[in-house]
C-alpha atoms as a PDB file:
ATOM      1  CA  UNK A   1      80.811  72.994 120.827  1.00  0.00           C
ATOM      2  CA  UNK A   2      83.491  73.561 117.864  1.00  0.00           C
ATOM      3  CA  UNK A   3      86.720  74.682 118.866  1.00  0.00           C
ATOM      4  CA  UNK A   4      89.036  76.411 115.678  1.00  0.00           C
ATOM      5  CA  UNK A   5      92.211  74.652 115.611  1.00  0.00           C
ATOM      6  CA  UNK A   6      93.469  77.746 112.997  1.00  0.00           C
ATOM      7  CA  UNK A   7      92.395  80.382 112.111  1.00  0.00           C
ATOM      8  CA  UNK A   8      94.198  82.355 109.325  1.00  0.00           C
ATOM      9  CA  UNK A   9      93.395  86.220 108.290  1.00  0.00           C
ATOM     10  CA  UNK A  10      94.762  87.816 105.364  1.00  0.00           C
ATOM     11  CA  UNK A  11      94.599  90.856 103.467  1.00  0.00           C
ATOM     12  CA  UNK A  12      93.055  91.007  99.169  1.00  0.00           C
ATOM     13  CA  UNK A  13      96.764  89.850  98.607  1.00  0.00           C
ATOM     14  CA  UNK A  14      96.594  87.063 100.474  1.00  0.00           C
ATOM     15  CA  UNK A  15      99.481  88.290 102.843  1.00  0.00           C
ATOM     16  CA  UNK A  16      99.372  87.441 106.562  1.00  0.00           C
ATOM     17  CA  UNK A  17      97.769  89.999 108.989  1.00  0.00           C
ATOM     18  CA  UNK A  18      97.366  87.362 111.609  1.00  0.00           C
ATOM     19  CA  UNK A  19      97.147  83.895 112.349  1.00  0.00           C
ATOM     20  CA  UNK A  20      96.223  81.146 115.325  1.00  0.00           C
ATOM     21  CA  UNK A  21      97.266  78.123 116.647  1.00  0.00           C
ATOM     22  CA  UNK A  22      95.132  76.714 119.077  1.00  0.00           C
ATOM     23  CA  UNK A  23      93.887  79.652 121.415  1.00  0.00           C
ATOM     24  CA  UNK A  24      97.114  81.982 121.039  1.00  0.00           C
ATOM     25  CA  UNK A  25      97.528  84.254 118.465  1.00  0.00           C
ATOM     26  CA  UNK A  26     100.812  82.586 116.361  1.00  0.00           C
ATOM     27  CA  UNK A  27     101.665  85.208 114.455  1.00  0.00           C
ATOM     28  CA  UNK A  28     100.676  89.210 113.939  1.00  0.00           C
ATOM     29  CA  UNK A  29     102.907  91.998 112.332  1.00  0.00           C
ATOM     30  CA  UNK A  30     101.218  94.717 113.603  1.00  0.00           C
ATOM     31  CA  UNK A  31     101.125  94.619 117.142  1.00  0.00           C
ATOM     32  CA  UNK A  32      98.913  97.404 117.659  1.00  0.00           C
ATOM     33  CA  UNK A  33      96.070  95.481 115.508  1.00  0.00           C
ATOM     34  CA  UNK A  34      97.182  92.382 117.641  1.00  0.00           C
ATOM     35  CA  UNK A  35      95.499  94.313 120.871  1.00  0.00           C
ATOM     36  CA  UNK A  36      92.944  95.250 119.182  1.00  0.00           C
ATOM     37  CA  UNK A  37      91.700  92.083 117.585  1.00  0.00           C
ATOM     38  CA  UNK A  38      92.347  90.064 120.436  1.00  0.00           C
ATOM     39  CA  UNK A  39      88.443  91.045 122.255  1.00  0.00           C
ATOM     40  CA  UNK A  40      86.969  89.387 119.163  1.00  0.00           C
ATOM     41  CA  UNK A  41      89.243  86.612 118.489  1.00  0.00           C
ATOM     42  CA  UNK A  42      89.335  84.468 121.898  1.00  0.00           C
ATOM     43  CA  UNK A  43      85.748  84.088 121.887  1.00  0.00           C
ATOM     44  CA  UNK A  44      86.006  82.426 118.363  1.00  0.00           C
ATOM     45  CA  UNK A  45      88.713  80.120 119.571  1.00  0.00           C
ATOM     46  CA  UNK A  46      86.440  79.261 122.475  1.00  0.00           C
ATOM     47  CA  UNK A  47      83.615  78.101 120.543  1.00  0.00           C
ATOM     48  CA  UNK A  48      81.413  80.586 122.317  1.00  0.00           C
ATOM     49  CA  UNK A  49      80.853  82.772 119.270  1.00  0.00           C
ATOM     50  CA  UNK A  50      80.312  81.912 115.536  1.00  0.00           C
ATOM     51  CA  UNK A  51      83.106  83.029 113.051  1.00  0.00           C
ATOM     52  CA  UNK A  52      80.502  83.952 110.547  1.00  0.00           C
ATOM     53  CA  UNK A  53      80.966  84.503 106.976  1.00  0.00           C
ATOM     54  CA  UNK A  54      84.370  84.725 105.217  1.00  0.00           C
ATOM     55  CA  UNK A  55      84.350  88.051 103.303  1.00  0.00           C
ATOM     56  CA  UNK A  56      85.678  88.008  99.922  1.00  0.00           C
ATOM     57  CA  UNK A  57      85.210  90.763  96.878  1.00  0.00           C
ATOM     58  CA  UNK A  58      84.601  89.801  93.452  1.00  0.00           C
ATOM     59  CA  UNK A  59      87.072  89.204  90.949  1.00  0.00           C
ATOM     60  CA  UNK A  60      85.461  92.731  89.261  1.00  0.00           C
ATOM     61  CA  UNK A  61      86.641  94.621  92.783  1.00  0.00           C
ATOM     62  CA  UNK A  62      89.787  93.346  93.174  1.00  0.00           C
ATOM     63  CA  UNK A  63      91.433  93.537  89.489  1.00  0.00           C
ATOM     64  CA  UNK A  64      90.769  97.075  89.824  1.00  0.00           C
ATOM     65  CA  UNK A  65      92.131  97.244  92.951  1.00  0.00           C
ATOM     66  CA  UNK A  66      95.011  95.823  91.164  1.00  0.00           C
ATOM     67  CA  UNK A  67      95.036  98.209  88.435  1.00  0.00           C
ATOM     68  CA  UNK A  68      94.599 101.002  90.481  1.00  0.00           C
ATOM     69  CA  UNK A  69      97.831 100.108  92.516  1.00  0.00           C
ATOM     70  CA  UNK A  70      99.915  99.315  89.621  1.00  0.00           C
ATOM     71  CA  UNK A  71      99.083 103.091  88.100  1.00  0.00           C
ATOM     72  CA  UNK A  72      99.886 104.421  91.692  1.00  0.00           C
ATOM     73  CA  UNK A  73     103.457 102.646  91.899  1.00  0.00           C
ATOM     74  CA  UNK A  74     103.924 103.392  88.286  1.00  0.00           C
ATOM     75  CA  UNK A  75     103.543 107.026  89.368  1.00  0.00           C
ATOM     76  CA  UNK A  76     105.728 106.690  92.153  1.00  0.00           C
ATOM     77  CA  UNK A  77     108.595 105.394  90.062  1.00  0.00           C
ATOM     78  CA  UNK A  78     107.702 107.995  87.655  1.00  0.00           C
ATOM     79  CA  UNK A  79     108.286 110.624  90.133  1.00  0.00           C
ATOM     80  CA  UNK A  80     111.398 109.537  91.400  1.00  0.00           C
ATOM     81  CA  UNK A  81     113.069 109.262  88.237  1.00  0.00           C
END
C-alpha cells in the first residue's frame, strides 16, 4: 500500500487551493472548500483509494482562458476610469 507524502492542488494558474503534508491538510484558503474536500482527501492519504489521473487542459484551452481574462480586466479598468 502507497501512502502520499504530498499532495499539492492548484488552480489553471498554478496558485494554491490546497495542499498536504502527511495526512493533514497543510494549507487551504478557503475553508469552506477545506470541509468539503476533506471526505475525498483522507482516503487518498491512506492509500485506500487511488488518486487517479491529474487533470490538465490543453495549451489551446487555457491561452484563451487567458485571453478571455485579460479582455475582462481590461474592461474593468476601462470602466472605472
Amino acid at each position: 500500500m502507497f501512502e502520499a507524502e504530498k499532495i499539492v492542488i492548484t488552480d489553471m494558474c498554478d496558485r494554491l487551493i490546497l495542499d498536504t503534508c502527511g495526512y493533514f491538510i497543510n494549507s487551504c484558503p478557503n475553508q469552506e472548500f477545506c470541509k468539503e474536500i476533506h471526505p475525498f482527501l483522507i482516503p487518498i492519504q491512506m492509500g485506500e483509494k487511488d488518486a487517479g489521473e491529474v487533470l490538465s487542459v490543453s495549451r489551446d484551452v487555457s491561452e484563451q482562458y487567458f485571453r478571455e481574462e485579460d479582455e475582462a480586466a481590461t474592461m474593468a479598468e476601462i470602466g472605472m476610469m
